[in-house]
Protein backbone atom coordinates (compact mmCIF):
# COMPACT_ATOMS: atom_id res chain seq x y z
CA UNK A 1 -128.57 -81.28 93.23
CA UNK A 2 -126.04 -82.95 91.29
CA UNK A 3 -126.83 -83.02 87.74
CA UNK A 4 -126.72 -86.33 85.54
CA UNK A 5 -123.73 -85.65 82.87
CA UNK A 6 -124.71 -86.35 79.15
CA UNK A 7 -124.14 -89.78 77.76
CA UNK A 8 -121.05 -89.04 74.78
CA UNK A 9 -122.80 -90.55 71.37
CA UNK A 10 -119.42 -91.72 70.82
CA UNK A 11 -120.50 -95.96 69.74
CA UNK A 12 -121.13 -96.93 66.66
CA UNK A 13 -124.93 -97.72 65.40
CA UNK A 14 -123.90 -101.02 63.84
CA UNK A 15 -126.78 -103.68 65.02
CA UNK A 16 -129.95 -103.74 63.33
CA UNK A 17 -133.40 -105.46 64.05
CA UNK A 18 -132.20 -108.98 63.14
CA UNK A 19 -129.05 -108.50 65.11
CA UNK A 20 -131.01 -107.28 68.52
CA UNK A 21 -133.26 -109.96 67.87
CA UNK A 22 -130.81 -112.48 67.76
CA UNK A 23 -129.62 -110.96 70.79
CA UNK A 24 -132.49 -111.21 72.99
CA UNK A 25 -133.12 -114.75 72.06
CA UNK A 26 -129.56 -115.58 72.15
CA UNK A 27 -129.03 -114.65 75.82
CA UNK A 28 -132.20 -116.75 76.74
CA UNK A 29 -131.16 -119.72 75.30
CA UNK A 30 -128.24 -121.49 77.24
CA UNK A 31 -128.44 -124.87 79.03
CA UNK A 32 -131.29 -124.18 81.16
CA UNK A 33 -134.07 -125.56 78.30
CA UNK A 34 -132.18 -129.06 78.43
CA UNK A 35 -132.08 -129.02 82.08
CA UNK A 36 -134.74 -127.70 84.25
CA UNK A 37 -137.61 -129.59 82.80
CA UNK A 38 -136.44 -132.28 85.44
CA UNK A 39 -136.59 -130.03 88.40
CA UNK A 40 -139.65 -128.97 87.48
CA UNK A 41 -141.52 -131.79 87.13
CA UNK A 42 -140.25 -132.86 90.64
CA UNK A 43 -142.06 -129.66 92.12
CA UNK A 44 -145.27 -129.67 89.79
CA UNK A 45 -145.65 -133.46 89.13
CA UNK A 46 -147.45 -133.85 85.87
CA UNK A 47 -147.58 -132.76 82.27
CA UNK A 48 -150.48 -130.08 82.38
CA UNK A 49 -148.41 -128.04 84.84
CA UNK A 50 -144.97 -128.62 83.57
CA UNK A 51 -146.52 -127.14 79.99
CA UNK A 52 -148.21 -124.31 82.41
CA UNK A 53 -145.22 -123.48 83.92
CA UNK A 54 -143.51 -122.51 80.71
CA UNK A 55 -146.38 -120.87 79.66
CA UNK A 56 -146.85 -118.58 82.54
CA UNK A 57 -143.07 -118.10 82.16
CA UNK A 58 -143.35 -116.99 78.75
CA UNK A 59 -146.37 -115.06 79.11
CA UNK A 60 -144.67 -112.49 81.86
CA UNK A 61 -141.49 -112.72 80.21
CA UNK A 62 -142.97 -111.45 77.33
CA UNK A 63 -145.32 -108.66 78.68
CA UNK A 64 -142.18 -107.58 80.46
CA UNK A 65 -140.32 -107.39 77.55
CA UNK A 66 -143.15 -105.46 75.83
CA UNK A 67 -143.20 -103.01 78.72
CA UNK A 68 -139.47 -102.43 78.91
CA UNK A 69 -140.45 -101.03 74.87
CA UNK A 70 -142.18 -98.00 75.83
CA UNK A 71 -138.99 -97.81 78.59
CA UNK A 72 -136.22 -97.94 75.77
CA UNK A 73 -137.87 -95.61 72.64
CA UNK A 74 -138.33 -93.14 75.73
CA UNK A 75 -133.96 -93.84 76.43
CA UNK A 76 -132.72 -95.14 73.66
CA UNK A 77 -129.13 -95.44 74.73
CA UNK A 78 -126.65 -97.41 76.85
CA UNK A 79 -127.04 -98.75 79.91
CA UNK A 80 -130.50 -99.89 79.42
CA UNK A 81 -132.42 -100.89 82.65
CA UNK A 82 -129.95 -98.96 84.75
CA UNK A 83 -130.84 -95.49 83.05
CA UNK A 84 -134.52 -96.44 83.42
CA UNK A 85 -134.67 -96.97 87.01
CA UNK A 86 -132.32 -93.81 87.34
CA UNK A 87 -134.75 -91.54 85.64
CA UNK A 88 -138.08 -93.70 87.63
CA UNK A 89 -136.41 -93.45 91.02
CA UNK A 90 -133.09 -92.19 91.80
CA UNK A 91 -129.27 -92.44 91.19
CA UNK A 92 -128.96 -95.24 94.81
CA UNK A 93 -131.72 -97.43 93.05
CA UNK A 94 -129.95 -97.24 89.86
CA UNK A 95 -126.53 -98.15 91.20
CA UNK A 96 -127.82 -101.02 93.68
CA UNK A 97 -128.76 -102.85 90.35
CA UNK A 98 -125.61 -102.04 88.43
CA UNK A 99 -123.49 -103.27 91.43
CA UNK A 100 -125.68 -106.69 91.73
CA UNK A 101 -125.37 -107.10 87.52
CA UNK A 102 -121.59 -106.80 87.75
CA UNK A 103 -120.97 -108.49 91.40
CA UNK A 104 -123.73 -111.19 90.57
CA UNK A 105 -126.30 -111.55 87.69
CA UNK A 106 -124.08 -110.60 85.16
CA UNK A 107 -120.61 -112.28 86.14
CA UNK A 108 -122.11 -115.17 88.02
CA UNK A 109 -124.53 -115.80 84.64
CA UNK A 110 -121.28 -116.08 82.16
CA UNK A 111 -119.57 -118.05 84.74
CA UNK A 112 -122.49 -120.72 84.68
CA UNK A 113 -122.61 -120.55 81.07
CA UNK A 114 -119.25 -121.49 80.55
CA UNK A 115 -118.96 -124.00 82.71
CA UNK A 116 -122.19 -125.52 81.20
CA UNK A 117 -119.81 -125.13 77.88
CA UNK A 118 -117.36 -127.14 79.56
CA UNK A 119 -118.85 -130.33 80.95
CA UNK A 120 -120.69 -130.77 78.21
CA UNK A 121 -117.25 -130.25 75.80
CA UNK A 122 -116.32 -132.78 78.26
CA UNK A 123 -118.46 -135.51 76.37
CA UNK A 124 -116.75 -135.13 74.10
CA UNK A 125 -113.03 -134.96 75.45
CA UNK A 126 -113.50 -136.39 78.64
CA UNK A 127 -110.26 -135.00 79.92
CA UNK A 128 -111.57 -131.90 80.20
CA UNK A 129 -114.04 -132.72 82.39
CA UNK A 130 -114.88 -131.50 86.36
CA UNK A 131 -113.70 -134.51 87.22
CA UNK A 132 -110.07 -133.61 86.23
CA UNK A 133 -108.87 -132.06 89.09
CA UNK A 134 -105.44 -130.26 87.95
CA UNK A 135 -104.47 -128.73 91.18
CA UNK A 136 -105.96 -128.93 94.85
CA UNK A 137 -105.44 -126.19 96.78
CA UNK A 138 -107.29 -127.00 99.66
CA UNK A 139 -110.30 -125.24 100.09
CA UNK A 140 -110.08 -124.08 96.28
CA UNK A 141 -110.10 -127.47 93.52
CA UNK A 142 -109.42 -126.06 89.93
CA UNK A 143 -110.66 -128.34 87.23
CA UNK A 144 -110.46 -128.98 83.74
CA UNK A 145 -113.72 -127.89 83.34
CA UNK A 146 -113.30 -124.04 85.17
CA UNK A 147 -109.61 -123.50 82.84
CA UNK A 148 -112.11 -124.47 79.82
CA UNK A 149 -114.92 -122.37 81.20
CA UNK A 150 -112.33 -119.35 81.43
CA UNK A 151 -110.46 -119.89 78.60
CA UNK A 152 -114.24 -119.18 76.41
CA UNK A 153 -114.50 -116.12 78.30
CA UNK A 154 -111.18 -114.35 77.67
CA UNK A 155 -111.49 -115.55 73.98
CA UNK A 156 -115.04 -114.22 73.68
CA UNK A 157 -114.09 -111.00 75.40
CA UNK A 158 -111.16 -110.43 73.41
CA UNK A 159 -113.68 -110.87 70.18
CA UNK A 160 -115.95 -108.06 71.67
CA UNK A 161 -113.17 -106.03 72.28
CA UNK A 162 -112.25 -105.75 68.78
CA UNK A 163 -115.55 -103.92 67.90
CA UNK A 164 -119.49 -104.74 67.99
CA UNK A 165 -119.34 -106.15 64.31
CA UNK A 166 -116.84 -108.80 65.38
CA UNK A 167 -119.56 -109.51 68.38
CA UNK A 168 -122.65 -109.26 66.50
CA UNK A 169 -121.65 -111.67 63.57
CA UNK A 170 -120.92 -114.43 66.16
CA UNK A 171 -124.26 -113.76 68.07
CA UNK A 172 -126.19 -113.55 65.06
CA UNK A 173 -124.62 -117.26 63.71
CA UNK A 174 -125.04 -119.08 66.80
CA UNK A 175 -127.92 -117.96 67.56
CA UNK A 176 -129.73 -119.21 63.85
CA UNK A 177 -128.16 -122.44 64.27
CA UNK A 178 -129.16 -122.96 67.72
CA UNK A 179 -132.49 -122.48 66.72
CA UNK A 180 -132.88 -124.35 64.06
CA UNK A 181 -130.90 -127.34 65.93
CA UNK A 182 -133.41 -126.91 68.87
CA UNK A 183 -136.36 -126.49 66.34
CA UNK A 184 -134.80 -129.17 64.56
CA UNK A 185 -134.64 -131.83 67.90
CA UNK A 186 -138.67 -130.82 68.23
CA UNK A 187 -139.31 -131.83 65.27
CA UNK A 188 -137.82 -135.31 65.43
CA UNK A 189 -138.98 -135.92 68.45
CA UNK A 190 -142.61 -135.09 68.12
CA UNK A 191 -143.29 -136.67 64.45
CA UNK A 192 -139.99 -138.97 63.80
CA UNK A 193 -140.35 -140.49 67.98
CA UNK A 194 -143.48 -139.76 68.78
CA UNK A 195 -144.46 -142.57 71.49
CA UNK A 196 -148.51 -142.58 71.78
CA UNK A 197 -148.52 -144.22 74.31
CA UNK A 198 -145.66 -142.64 76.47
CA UNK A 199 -148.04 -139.14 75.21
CA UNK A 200 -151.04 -140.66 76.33
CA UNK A 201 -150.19 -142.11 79.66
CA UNK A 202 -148.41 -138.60 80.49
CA UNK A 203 -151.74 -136.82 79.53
CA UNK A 204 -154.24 -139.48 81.50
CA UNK A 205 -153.46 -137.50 84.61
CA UNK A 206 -152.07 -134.19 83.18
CA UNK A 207 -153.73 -131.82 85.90
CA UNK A 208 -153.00 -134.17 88.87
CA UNK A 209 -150.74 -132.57 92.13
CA UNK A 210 -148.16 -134.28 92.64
CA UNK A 211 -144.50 -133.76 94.01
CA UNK A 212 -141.72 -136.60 92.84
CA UNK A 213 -139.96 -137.92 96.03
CA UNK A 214 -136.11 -138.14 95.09
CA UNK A 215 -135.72 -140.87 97.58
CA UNK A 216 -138.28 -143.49 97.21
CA UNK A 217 -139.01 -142.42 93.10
CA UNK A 218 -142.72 -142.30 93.92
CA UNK A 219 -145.44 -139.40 92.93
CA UNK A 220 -146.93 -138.02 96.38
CA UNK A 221 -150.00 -136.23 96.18
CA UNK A 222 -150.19 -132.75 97.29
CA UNK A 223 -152.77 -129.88 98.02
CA UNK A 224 -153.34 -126.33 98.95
CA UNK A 225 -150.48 -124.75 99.48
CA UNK A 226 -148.08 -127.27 98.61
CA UNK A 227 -149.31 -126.87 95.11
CA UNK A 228 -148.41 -122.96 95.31
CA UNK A 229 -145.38 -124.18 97.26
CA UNK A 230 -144.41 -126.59 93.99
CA UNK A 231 -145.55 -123.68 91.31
CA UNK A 232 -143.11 -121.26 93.48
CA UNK A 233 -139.72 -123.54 93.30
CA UNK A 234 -140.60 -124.70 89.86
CA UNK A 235 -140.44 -121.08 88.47
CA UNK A 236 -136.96 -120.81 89.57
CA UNK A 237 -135.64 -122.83 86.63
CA UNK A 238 -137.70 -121.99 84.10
CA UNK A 239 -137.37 -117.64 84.81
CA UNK A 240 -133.26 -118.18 84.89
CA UNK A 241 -134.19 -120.44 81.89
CA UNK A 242 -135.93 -116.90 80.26
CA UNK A 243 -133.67 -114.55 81.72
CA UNK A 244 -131.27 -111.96 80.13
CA UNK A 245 -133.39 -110.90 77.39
CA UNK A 246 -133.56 -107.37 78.84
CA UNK A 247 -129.30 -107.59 77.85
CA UNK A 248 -130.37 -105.73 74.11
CA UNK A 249 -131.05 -102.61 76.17
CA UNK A 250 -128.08 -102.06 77.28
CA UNK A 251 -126.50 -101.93 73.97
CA UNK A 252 -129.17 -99.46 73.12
CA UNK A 253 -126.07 -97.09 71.94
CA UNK A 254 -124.66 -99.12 69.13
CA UNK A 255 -128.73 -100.07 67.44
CA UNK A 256 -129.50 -98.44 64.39
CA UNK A 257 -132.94 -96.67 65.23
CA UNK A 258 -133.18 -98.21 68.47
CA UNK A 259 -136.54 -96.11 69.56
CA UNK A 260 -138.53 -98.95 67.09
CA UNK A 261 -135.84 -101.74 66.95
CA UNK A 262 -135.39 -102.71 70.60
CA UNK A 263 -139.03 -103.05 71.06
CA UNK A 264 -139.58 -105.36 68.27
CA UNK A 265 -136.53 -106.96 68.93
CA UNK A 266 -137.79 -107.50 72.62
CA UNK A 267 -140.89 -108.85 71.81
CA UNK A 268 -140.18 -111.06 68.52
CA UNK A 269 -137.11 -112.60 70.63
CA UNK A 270 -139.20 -113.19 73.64
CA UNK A 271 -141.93 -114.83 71.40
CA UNK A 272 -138.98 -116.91 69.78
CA UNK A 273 -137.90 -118.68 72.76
CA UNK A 274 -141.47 -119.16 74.48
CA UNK A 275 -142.25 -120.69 71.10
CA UNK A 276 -138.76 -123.09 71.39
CA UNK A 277 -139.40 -123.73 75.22
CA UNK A 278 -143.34 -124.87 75.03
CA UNK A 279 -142.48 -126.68 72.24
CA UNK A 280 -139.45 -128.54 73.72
CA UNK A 281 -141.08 -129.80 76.71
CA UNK A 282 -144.60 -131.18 74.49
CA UNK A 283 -141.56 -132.82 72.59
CA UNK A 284 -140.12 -134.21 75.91
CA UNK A 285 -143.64 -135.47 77.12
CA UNK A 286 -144.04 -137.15 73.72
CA UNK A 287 -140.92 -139.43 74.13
CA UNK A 288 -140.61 -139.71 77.95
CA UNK A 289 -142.64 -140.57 80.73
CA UNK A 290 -143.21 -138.47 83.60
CA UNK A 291 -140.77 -140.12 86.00
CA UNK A 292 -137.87 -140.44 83.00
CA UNK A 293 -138.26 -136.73 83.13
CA UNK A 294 -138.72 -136.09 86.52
CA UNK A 295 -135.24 -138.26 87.89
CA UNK A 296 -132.99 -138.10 84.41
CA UNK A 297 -129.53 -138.42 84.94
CA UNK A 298 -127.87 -135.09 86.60
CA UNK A 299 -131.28 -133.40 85.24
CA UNK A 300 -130.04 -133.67 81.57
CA UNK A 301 -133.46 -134.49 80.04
CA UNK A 302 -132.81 -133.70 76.73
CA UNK A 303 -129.84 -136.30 76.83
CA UNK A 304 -132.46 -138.97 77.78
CA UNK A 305 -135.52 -137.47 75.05
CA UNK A 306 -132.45 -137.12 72.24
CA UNK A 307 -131.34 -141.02 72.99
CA UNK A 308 -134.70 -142.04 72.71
CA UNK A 309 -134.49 -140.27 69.30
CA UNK A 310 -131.69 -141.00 68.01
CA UNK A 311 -129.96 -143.70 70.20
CA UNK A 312 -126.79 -143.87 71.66
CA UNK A 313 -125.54 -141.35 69.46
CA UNK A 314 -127.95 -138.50 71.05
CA UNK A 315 -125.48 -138.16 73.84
CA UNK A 316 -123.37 -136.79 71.45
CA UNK A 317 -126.53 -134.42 69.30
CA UNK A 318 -127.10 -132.79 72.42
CA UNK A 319 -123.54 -132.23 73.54
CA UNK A 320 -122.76 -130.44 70.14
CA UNK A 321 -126.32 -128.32 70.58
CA UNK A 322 -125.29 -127.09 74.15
CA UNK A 323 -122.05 -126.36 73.11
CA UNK A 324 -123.60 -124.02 70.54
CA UNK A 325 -126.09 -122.85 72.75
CA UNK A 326 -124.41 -121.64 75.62
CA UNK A 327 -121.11 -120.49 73.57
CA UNK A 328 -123.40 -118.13 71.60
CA UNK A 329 -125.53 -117.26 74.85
CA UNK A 330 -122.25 -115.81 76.68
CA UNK A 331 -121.07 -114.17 73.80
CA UNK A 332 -124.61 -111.91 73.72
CA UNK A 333 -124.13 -111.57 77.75
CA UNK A 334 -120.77 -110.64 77.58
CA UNK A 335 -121.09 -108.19 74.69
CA UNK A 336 -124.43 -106.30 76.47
CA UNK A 337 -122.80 -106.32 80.23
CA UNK A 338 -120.15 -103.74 79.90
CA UNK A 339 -122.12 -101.36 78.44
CA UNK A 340 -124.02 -100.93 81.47
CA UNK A 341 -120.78 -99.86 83.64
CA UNK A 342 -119.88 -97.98 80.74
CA UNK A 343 -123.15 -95.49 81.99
CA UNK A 344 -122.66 -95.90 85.74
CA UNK A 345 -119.05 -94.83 84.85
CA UNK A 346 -119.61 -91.54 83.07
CA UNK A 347 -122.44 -91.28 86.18
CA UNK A 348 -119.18 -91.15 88.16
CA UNK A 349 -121.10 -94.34 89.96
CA UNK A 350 -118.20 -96.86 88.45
CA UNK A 351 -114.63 -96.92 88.01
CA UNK A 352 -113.32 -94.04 85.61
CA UNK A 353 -111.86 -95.93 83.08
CA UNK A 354 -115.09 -98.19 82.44
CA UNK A 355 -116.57 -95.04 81.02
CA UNK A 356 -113.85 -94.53 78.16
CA UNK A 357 -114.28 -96.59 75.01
CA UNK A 358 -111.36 -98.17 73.26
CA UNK A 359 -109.63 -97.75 69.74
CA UNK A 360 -112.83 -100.00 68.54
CA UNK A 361 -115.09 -97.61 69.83
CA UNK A 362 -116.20 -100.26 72.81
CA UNK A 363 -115.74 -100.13 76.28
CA UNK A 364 -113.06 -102.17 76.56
CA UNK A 365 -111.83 -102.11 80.14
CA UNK A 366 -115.35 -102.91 81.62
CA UNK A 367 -115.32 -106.23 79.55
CA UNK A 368 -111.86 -107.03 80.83
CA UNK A 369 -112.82 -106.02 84.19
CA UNK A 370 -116.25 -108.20 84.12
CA UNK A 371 -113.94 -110.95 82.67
CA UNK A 372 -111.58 -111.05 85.09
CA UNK A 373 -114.43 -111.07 87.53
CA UNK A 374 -115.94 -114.03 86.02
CA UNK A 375 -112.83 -115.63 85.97
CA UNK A 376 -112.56 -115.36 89.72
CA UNK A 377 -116.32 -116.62 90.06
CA UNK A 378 -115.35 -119.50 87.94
CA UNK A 379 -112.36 -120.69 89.79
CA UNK A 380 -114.49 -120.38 93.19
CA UNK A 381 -117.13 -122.61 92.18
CA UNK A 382 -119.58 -120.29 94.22
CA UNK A 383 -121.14 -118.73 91.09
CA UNK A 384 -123.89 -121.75 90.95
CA UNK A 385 -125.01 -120.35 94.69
CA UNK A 386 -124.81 -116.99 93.95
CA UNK A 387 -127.05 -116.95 91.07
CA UNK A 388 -129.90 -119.08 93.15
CA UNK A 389 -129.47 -115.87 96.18
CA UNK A 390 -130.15 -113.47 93.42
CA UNK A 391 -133.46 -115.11 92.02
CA UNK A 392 -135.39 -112.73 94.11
CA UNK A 393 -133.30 -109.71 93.60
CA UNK A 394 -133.66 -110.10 89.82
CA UNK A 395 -137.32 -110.30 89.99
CA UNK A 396 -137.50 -107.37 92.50
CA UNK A 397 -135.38 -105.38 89.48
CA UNK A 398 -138.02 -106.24 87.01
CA UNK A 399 -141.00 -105.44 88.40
CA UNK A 400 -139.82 -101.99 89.60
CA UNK A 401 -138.49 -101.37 86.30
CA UNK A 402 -142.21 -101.81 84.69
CA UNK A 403 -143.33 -99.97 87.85
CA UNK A 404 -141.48 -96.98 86.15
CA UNK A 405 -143.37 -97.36 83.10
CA UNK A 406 -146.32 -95.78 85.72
CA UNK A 407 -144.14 -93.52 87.32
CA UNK A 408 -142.58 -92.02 84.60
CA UNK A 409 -145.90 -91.42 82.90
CA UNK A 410 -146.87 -89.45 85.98
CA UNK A 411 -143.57 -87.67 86.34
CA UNK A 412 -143.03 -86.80 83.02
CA UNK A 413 -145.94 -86.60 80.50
CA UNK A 414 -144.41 -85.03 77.90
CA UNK A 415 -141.54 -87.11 76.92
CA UNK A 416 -141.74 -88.34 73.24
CA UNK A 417 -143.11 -92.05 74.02
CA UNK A 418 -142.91 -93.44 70.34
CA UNK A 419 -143.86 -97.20 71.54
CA UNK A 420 -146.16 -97.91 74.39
CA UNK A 421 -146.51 -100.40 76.72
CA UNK A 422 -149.05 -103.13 75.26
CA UNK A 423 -152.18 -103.30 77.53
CA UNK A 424 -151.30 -100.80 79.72
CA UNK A 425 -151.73 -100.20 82.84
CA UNK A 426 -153.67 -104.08 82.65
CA UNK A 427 -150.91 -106.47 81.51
CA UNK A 428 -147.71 -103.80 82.86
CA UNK A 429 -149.49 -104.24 85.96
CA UNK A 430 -150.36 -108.14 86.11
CA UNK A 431 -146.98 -108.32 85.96
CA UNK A 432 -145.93 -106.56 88.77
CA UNK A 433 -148.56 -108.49 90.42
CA UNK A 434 -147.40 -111.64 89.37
CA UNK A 435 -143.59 -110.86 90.10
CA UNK A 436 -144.14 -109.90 93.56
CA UNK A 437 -146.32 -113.02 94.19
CA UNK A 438 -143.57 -115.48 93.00
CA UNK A 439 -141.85 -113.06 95.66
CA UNK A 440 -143.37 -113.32 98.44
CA UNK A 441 -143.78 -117.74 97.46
CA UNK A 442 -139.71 -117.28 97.43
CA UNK A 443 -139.57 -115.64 100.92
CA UNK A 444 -141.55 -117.76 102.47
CA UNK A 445 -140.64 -121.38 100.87
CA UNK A 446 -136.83 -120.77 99.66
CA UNK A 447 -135.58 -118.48 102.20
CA UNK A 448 -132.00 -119.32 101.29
CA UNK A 449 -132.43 -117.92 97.87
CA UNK A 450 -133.95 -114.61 99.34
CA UNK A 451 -132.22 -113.29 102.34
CA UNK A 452 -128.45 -114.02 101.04
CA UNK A 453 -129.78 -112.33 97.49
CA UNK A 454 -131.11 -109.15 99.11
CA UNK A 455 -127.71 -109.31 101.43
CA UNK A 456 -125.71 -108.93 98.18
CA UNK A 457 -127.29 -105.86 97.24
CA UNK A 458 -128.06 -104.26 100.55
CA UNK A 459 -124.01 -104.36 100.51
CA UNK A 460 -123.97 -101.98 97.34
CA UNK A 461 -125.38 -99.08 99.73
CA UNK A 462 -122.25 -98.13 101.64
CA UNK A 463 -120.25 -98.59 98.29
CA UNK A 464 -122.90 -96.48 96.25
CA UNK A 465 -122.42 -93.75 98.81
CA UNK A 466 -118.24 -94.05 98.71
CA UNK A 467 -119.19 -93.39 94.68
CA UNK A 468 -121.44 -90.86 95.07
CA UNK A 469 -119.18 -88.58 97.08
CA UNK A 470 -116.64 -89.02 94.57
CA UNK A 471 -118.69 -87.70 91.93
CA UNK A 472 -119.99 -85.09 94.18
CA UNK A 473 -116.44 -84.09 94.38
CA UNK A 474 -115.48 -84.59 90.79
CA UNK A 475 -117.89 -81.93 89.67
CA UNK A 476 -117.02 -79.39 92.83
CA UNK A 477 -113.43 -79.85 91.29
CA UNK A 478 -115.08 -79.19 87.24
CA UNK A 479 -117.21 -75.93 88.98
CA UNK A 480 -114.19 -74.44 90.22
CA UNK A 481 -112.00 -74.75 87.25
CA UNK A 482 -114.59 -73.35 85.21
C-alpha cells in the first residue's frame, strides 16, 4: 500500500484570525451580489422568495463552513479540502477534485473574476471594453476586456509570489473597504432612498409563484413543481455568489494556530457575507420594483438600485465598488489555489515542481502554472460555460466532504478533534440532504450544467491513474536506493 509522504512544514505561519477572515469573505464577495438578484427573481418571482433564497443560501453555506471546522483543527495544513477527502475516502477521490479545482473551479473562477474586473473598468475607460475587439482570429476574438482581465492576473500572481505577507495585506485592504462600500450602499439605500411605496407594493404579494417571462415582461403564475423547478435554477447564482469560502483551508500551512483560527475564520466570514447579501437584496426591494429587478440591464441590478440612489452618477459608485470587489476576490482565490497542487504534488498526484516552494517560501510555480491556465481560459471565452457545467460537481465536492466529517469519526475515533462540527450529525447532515436535493433539481431541470460538469471530472480518472503509477514508481525507485 503506498504510503502518503509527510507534508514538509516548510511555509511560513504569517496569517492570523483577521487575515483568514478576510479571506473567506473576500473570496465570496465578487460580482455575483450585484448581479444575480436579476436572475433570480426571474426563476422565483417575488420578494419573499428572492430574500429566502439568500437565506437558505447562507444558512447551508454557513453550516458547511462550520462543518469543514471540525475537518481543518483535525488537518490543519495545506491543501485543505483535498487532504480531507484523501484521509475520508481515498487518494482517486482526492485527486478527481484537485484536477476539477485546477482544470475548472479554480482557473475558470479567476478567469470570471477578472473579466468582471474588466467590463466594469470599462465604464470607466470605455476602450477597454469587450467591445474592443483588438484582433480576430477567427474562431478565437481577443478583446480589450480578456488583455485587461489577464493583465490583473499576472500582476496579482506576481504579488503572491513574492511571499504571503505581500498577499495577505492586499486581501485584508480590499476586503475592509469592500465591505464597508457594500455596507455603505445598504445603508443609503434603505434609510437615504427608501421608496415606501416601491417596499410596499413588492411586499403586497411577497409569497406569490411566479416566473418573469423575458419575452412578453409579464409575471406567469406557477405551481408544484415549477416552483421547485424555479427554487432549483435560482440557487445557481446565489451558491457561485457564496462560493470559495472553503479557499482559507487550503492555506491552512501559512495560519498561525490554524486548529482554532480557520474555524472561526470560516464561520465569522460566512456570517459576514450572509449578513451583506440578505441585506443587499432588502436594500434592492426597497428602491426597485420587482420587474426593475427582475429585467435590469445585462442583470446589473445594483447599477439600476445605486442610480436610483444616487443618480446618474451611481453608474460610476458601483463601477468603482466592483472593481474593488472582484480585484480583492481574485487576489484571495489566487493566493489559496496553489497551495492545493502544492499537496497533490508532494502526493506525487501533480507535477513535481508544484510541490517545491520558492525563495519566498510559496509555491511559486503552481501560481504561475494556474495563471497561465487562466490566461488560456480567459482568451477562450469558454470559462463563463465551464463554471455553469461544474455547478453540480462543486456541490457533489461539498457534501462528500461533510460526509467525511461522519466517516472519519467512524474510522478514526481517536484523532485530537479540538473543534466540532456544530449540531452534529443534525445540521452536518441537513446539509448533505439539502446539497444532494439541489442535485438531483440540477439533473433533472439543467441537464446542461450536470452531465458536461461530471464529464470534466470523470476525465481526471485516466489522468489520476497516469499519476498514480508515477508515484508508485517514484517510491519503488526511493526503496531501492535505500
Amino acid at each position: 500500500m503506498k504510503i502518503v509522504p509527510e507534508q514538509h512544514e516548510d511555509m511560513k505561519r504569517e496569517l492570523g484570525l483577521l487575515d483568514a477572515t478576510m479571506l473567506v469573505a473576500g473570496s465570496m464577495i465578487g460580482s455575483g451580489i450585484f448581479i444575480v438578484s436579476s436572475d433570480i427573481v426571474r426563476n422565483v418571482g417575488s420578494a419573499g422568495w428572492l430574500i429566502f433564497i439568500w437565506l437558505l443560501t447562507g444558512l447551508i453555506t454557513v453550516i458547511a463552513a462550520m462543518s469543514y471546522g471540525e475537518l481543518s483543527a483535525m488537518f490543519p495544513k495545506a491543501g485543505g479540502q483535498y487532504v480531507y477527502l484523501r484521509e475520508a475516502y481515498n487518494r482517486l477521490v482526492a485527486f478527481l477534485y484537485g484536477w476539477s479545482l485546477f482544470m475548472v473551479i479554480q482557473a475558470g473562477t479567476i478567469a470570471a473574476v477578472g473579466v468582471a474586473f474588466a467590463k466594469f473598468t470599462a465604464y470607466i475607460f470605455p476602450a477597454l471594453s469587450d467591445e474592443n475587439v483588438l484582433w480576430d482570429l477567427g474562431n478565437v476574438k481577443i478583446n480589450a476586456a480578456q488583455l485587461v482581465a489577464i493583465a490583473t492576473v499576472v500582476i496579482l500572481t506576481w504579488v503572491n509570489s513574492r511571499g504571503v505577507r505581500n498577499g495577505k495585506v492586499i486581501q485584508t485592504v480590499f476586503t475592509l473597504i469592500k465591505i464597508l462600500s457594500l455596507g455603505g450602499l445598504i445603508v443609503m439605500g434603505l434609510i437615504g432612498a427608501f421608496n415606501t411605496q416601491i417596499w410596499n407594493t413588492n411586499w403586497a404579494a411577497a409569497w406569490d409563484t411566479v416566473r418573469w417571462d423575458t419575452e412578453s415582461g409579464a409575471a406567469i403564475p406557477i405551481g408544484g413543481a415549477a416552483v421547485f423547478a424555479g427554487i432549483v435554477s435560482a440557487m445557481v447564482g446565489s451558491l457561485f455568489s457564496s462560493d470559495a469560502w472553503n479557499n482559507v483551508t487550503f492555506i491552512a500551512g501559512e495560519i498561525r494556530n490554524p486548529r482554532r483560527n480557520i474555524g472561526m475564520s470560516l464561520f465569522l466570514g460566512t456570517m459576514i457575507v450572509t449578513v451583506i447579501y440578505v441585506s443587499a437584496n432588502l436594500m434592492y426591494l426597497a428602491t426597485l420594483s420587482m420587474e426593475q429587478i427582475a429585467f435590469a440591464p445585462a442583470d446589473r441590478v445594483a447599477v439600476v438600485a445605486a442610480q436610483a440612489i444616487f443618480g446618474e452618477v451611481g453608474t460610476l459608485v458601483i463601477a468603482v465598488m466592483i472593481m474593488v470587489s472582484t480585484f480583492g476576490c481574485n487576489n484571495g482565490l489566487i493566493l489559496a489555489g496553489a497551495r492545493v497542487y502544492y499537496t497533490m504534488a508532494q502526493d506525487g498526484l501533480f507535477f513535481k515542481r508544484a510541490g517545491e516552494l520558492n525563495k519566498f517560501e510559496v509555491p511559486g510555480w503552481g501560481l504561475w502554472a494556474q495563471c497561465i491556465w487562466t490566461s488560456v481560459l480567459c482568451l477562450t471565452g469558454r470559462y463563463g460555460d465551464l463554471l455553469n457545467y461544474v455547478i453540480f460537481v462543486v456541490l457533489i465536492f461539498y457534501a462528500l466532504t461533510i460526509g467525511g466529517v461522519f466517516i472519519l469519526r467512524r474510522k478514526r475515533p481517536d484523532v485530537e478533534r479540538p473543534y466540532k462540527a456544530f449540531g452534529y450529525p443534525v445540521l452536518p447532515a441537513f446539509y448533505i440532504l439539502a446539497a444532494s436535493t439541489i442535485c438531483v433539481g440540477l439533473l433533472i431541470y439543467q441537464p446542461t450544467f450536470t452531465w458536461p460538469g461530471l464529464v470534466i471530472v470523470l476525465l481526471g480518472i485516466p489522468v489520476f491513474f497516469v499519476w498514480n503509477k508515477k508515484g508508485f514508481a517514484m517510491d519503488a525507485q526511493i526503496d531501492t536506493d535505500d
